[in-house]
N, C-alpha and C. Protein backbone atom coordinates (compact mmCIF):
# COMPACT_ATOMS: atom_id res chain seq x y z
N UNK A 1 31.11 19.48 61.34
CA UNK A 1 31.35 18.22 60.73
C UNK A 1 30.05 17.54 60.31
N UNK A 2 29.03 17.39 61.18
CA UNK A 2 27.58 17.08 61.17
C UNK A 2 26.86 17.77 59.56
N UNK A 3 27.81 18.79 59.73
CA UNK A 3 27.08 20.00 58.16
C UNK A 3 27.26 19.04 57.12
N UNK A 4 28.31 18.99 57.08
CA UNK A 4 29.67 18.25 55.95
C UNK A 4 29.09 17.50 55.43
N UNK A 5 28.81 16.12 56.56
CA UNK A 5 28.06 14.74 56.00
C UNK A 5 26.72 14.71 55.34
N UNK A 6 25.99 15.98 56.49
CA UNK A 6 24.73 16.30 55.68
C UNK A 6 24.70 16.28 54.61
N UNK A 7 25.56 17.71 53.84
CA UNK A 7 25.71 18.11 52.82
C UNK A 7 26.24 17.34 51.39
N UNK A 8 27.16 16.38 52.06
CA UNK A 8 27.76 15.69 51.09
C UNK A 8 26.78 14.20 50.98
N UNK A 9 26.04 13.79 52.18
CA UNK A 9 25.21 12.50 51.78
C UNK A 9 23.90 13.49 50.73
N UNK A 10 23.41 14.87 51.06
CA UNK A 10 22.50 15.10 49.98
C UNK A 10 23.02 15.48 48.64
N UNK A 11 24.55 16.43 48.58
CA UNK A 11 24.94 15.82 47.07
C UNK A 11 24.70 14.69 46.46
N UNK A 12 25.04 13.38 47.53
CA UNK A 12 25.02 12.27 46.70
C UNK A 12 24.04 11.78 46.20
N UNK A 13 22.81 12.26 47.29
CA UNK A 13 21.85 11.87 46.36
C UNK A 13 20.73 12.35 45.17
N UNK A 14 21.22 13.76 45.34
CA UNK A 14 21.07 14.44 44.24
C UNK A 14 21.92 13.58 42.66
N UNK A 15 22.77 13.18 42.70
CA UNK A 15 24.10 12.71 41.79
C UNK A 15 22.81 11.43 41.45
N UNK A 16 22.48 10.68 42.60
CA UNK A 16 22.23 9.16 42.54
C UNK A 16 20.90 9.58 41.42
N UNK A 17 19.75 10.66 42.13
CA UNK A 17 18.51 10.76 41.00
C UNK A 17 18.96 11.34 39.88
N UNK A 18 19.72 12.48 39.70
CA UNK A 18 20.10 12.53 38.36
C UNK A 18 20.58 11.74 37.18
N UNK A 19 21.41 10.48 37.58
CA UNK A 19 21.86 9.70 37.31
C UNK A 19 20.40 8.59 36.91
N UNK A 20 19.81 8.39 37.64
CA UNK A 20 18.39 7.59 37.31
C UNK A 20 17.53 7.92 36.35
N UNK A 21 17.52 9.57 36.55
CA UNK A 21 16.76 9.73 35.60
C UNK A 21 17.08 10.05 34.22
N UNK A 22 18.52 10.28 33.77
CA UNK A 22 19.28 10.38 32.57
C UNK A 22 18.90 8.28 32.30
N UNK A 23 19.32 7.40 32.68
CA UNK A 23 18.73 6.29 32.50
C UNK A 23 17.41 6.22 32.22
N UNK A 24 16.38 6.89 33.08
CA UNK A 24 14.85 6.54 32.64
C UNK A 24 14.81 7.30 31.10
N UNK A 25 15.50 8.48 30.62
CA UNK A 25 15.17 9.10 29.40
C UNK A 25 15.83 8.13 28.39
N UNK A 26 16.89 7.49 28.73
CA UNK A 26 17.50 7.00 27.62
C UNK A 26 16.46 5.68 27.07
N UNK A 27 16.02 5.06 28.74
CA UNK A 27 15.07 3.89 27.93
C UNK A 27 13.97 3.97 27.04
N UNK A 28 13.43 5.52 27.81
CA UNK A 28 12.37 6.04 26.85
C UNK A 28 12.28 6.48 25.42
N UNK A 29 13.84 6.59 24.91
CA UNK A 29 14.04 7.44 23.70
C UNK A 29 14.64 5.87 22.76
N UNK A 30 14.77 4.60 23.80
CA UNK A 30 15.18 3.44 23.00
C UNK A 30 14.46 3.07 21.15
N UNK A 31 14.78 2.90 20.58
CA UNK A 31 14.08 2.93 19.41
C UNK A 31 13.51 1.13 19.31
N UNK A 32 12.25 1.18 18.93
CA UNK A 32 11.64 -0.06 18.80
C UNK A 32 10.35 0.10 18.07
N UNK A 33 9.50 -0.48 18.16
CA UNK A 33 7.64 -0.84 17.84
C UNK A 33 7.51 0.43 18.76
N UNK A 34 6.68 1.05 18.45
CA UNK A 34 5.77 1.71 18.85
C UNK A 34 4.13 1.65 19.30
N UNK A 35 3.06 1.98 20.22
CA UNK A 35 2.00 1.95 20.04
C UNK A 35 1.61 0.36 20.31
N UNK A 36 0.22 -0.08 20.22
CA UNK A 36 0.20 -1.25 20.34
C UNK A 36 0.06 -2.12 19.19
N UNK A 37 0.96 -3.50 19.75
CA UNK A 37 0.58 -4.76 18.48
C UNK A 37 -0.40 -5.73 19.12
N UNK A 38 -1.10 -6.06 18.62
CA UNK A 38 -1.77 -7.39 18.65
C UNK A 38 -1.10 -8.83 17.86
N UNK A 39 -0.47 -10.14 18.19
CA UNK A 39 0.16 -10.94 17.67
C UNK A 39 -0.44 -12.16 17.87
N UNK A 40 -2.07 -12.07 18.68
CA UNK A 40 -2.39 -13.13 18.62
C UNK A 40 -1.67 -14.63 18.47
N UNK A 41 -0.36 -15.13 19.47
CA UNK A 41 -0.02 -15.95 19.26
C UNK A 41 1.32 -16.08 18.16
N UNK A 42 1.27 -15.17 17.27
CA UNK A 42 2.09 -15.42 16.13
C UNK A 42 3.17 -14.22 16.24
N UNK A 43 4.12 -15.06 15.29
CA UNK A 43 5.23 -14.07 15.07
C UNK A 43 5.46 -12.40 15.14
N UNK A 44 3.64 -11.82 14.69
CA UNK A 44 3.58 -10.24 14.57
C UNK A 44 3.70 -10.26 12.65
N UNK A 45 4.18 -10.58 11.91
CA UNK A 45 3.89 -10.40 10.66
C UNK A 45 3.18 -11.20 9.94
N UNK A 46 2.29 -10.17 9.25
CA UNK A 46 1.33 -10.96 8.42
C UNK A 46 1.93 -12.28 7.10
N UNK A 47 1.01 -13.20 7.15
CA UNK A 47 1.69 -14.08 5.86
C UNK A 47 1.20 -13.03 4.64
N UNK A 48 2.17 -13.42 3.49
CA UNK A 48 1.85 -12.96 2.33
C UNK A 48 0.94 -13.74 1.61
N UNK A 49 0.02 -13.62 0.98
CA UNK A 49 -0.93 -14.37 -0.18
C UNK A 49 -0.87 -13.76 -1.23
N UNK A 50 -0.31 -14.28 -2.64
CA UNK A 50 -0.26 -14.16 -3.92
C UNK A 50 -1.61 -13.86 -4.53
N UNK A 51 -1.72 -12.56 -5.42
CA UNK A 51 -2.69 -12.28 -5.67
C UNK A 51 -3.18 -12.86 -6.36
N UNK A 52 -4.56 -13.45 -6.66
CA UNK A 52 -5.41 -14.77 -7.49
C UNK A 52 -6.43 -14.20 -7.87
N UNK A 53 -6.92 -14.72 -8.83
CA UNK A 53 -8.47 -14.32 -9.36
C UNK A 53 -9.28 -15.75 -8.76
N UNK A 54 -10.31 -15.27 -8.37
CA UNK A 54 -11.28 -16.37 -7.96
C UNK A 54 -12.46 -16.94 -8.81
N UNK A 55 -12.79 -18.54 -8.77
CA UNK A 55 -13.90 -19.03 -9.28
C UNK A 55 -15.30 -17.91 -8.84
N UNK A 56 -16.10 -18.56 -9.47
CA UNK A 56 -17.45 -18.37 -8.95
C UNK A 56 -17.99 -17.88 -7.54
N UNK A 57 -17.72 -19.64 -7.75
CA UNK A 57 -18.44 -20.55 -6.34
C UNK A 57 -17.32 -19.83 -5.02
N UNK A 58 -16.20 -19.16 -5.32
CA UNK A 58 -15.35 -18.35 -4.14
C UNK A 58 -15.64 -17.49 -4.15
N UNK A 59 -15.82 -16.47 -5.35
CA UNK A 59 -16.35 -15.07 -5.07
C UNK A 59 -17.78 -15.02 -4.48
N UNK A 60 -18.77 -15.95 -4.53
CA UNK A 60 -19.56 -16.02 -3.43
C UNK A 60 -19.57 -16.48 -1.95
N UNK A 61 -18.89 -17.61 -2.17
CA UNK A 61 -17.98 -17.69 -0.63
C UNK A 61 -18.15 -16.43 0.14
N UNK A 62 -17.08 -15.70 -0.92
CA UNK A 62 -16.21 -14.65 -0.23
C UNK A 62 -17.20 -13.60 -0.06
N UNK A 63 -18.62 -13.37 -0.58
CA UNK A 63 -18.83 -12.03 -0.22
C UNK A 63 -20.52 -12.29 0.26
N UNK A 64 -21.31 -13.07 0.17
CA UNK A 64 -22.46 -13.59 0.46
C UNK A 64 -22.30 -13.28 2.37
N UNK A 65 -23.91 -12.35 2.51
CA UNK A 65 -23.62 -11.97 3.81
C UNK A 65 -22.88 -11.42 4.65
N UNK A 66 -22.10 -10.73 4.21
CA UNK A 66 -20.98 -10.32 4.64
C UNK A 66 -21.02 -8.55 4.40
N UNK A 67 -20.39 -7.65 5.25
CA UNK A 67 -20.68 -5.98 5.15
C UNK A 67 -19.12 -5.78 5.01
N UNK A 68 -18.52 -5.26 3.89
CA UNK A 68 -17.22 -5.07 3.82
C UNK A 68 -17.53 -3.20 3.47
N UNK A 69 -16.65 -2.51 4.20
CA UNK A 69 -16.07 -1.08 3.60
C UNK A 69 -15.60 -1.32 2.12
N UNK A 70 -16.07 -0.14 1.28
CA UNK A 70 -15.78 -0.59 -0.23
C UNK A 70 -15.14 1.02 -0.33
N UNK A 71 -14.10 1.06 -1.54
CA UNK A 71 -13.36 2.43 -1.94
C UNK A 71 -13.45 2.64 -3.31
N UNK A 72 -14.05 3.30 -3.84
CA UNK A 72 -14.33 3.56 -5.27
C UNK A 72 -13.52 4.90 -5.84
N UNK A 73 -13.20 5.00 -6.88
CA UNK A 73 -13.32 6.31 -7.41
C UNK A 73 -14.34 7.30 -7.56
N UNK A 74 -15.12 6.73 -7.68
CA UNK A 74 -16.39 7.66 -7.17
C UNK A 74 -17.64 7.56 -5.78
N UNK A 75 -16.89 6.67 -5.23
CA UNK A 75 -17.51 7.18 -3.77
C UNK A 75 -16.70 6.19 -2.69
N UNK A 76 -16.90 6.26 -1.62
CA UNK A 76 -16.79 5.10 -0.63
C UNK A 76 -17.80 4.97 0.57
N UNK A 77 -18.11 3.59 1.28
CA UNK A 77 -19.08 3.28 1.74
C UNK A 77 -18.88 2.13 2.26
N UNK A 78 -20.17 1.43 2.35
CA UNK A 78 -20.21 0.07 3.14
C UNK A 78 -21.16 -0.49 2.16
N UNK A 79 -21.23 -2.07 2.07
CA UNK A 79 -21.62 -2.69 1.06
C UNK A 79 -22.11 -3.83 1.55
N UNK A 80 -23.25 -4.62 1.58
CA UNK A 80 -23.60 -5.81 2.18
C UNK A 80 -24.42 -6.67 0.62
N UNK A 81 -23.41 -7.97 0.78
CA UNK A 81 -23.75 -8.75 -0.29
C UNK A 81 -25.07 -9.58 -0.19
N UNK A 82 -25.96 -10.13 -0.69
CA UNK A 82 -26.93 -10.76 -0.76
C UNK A 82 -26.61 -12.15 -1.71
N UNK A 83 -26.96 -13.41 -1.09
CA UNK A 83 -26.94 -14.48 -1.66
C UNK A 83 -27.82 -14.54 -3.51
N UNK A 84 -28.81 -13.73 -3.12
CA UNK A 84 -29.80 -13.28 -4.53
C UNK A 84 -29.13 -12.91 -5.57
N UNK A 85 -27.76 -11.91 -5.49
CA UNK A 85 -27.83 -11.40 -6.80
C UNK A 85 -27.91 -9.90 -6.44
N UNK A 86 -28.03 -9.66 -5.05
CA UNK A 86 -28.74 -8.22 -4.94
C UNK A 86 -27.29 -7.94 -3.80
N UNK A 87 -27.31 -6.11 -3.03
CA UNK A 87 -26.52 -5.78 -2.63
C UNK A 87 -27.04 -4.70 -2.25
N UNK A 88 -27.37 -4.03 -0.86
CA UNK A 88 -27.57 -2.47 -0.50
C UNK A 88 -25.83 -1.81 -0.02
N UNK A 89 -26.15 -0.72 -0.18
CA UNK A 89 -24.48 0.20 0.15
C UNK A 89 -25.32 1.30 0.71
N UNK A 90 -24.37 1.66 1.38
CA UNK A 90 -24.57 2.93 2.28
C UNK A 90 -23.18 4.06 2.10
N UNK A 91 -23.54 5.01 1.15
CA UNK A 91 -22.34 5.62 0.34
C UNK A 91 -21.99 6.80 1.24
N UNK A 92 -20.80 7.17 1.58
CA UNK A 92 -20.53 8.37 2.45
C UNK A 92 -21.19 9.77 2.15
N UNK A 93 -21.02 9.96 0.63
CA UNK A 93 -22.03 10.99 0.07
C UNK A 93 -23.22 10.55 -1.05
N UNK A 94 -23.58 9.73 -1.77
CA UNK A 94 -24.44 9.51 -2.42
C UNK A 94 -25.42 9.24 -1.64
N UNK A 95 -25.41 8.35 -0.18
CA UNK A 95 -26.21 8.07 0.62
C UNK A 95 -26.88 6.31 0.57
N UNK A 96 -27.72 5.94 0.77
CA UNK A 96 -28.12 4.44 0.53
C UNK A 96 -28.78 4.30 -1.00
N UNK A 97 -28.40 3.24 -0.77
CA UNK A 97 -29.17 2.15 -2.04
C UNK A 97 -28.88 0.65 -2.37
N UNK A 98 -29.42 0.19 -3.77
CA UNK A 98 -29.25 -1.45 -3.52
C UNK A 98 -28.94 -1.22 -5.13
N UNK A 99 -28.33 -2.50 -5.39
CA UNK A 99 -28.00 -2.74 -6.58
C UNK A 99 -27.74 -4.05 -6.75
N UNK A 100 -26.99 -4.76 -7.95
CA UNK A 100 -27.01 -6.23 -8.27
C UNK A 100 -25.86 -6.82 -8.60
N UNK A 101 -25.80 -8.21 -8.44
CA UNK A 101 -24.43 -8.13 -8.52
C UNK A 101 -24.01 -9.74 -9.00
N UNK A 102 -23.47 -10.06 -10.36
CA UNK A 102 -23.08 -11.55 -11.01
C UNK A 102 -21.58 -11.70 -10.65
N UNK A 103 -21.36 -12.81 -10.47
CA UNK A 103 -19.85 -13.59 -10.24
C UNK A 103 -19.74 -14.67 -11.49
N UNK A 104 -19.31 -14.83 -12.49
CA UNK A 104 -18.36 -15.87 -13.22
C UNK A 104 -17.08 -16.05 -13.39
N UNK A 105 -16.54 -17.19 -13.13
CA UNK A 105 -15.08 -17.61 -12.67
C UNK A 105 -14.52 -16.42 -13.02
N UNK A 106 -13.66 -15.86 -11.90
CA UNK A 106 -12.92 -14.28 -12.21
C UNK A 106 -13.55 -12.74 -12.12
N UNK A 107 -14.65 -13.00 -12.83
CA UNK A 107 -15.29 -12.20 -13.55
C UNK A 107 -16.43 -11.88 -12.54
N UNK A 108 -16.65 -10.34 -12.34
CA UNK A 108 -16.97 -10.03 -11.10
C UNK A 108 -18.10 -8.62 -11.76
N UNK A 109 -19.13 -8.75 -11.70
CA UNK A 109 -20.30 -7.53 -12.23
C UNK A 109 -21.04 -7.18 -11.34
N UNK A 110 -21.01 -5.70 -11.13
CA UNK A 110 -22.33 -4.85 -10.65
C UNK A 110 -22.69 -3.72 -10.90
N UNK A 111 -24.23 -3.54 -10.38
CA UNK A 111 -24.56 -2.45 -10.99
C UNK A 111 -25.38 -1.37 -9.75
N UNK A 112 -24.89 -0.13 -9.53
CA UNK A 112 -24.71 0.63 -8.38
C UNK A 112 -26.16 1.36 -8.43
N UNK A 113 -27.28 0.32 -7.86
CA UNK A 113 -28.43 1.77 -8.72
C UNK A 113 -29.12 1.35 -9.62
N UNK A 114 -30.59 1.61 -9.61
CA UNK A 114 -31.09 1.04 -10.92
C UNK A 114 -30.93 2.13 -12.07
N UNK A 115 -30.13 3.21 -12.23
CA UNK A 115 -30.11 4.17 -13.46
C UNK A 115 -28.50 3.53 -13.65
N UNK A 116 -27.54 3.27 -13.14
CA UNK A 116 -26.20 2.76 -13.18
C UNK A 116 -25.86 2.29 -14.39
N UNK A 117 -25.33 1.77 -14.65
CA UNK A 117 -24.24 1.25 -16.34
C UNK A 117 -23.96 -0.17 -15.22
N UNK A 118 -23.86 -1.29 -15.67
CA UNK A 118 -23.32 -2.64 -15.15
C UNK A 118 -21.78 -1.97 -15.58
N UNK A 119 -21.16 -2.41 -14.24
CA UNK A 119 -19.44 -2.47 -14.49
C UNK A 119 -19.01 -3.42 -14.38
N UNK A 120 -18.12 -4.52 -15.22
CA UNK A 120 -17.30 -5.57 -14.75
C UNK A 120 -16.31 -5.62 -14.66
N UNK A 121 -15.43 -6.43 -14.14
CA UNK A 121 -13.87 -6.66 -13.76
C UNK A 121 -13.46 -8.20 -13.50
N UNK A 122 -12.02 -8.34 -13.34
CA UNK A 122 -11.65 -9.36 -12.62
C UNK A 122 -12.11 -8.89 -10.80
N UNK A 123 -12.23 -10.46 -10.16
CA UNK A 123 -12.08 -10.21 -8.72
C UNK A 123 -11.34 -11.10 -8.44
N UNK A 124 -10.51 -10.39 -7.51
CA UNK A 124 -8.95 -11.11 -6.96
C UNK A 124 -8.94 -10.70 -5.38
N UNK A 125 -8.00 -11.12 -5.30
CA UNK A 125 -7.63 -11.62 -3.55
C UNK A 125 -6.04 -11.11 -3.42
N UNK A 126 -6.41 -10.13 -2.32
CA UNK A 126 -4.87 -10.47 -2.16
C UNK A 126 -4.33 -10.54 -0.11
N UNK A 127 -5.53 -11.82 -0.17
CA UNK A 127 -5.23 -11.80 1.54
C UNK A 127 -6.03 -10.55 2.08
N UNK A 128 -5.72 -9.62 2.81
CA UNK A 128 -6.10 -8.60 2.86
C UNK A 128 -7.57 -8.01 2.88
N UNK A 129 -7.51 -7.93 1.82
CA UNK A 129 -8.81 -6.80 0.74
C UNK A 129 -9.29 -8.25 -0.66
N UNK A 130 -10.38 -7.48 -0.93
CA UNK A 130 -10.69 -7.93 -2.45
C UNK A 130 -11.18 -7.22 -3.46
N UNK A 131 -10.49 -7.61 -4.76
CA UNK A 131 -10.55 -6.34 -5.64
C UNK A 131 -11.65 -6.77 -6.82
N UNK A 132 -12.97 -5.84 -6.82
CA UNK A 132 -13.55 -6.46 -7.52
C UNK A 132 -14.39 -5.59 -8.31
N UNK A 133 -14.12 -5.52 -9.95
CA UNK A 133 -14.73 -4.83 -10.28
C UNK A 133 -13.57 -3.54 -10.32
N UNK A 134 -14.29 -2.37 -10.07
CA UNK A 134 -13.91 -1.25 -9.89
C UNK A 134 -14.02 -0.77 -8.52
N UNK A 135 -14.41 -1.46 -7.43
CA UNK A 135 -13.99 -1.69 -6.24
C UNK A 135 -13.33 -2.32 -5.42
N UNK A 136 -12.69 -1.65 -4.06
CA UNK A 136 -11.73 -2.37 -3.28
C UNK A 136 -12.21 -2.43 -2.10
N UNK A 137 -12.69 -3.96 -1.27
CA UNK A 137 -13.26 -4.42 -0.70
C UNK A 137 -12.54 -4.78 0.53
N UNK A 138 -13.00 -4.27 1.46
CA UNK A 138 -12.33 -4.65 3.46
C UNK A 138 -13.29 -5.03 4.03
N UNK A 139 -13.20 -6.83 4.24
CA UNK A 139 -14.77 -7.43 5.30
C UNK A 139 -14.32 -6.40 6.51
N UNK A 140 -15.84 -6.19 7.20
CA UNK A 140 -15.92 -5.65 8.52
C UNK A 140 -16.03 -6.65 9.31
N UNK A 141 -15.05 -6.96 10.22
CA UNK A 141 -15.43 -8.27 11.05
C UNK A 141 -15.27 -7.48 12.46
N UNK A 142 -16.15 -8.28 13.29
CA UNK A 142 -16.12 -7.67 14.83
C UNK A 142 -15.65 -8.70 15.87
């Protein structure tokens, strides 16, 4: 009789962990977020900002002193603006250099290099990134 109870209190608890752990898989396979978020306080989604072309006096704002990752069609790198007019980059394959660089309302010019062609563009905002020229601009902030 002693067998019996044995036997049947360790069925049960064989039953009880199986049972736990079909629960632990199901929570694990729950579908949600993945990985980590950072929400700093807020909801978790970014606001949207309407894409704008900027004055001047913003496109220097926006890029004076500042080291943003830049993505080109012909190269990508890191880019640090100068209040002067001037700009060094550090290109993944071209390697370093400095070049120059005008802002008028919108209107966004530089030149990659002193053998370079001046390129201009609109520069716009879209929250995010900034698009300027023939480059697409991500501040590095730490």
């Amino acid at each position: 009789m002693r067998d019996m109870k044995q036997a049947l209190g360790l069925n049960l608890t064989r039953k009880l962990l199986g049972i736990l752990c079909i629960g632990f898989l199901i929570a694990a396979c729950a579908n949600g977020p993945k990985g980590i978020r950072f929400t700093n306080g807020s909801s978790g989604a970014p606001e949207a900002e309407p894409i704008r072309q900027l004055s001047a006096a913003e496109i220097q704002t926006a890029i004076v002193g500042k080291t943003f990752q830049y993505t080109r069609a012909d190269g990508n790198g890191f880019v640090n603006y100068s209040a002067d007019g001037t700009f060094t980059f550090q290109d993944d394959t071209k390697g370093e250099g400095t070049g120059k660089w005008t802002a008028n309302d919108g209107q966004f010019c530089e030149v990659f290099g002193a053998k370079a062609a001046q390129e201009c563009g609109e520069f716009k905002t879209t929250g995010d990134a900034y698009f300027a020229a023939k480059s697409r601009l991500v501040e590095m902030k730490i």
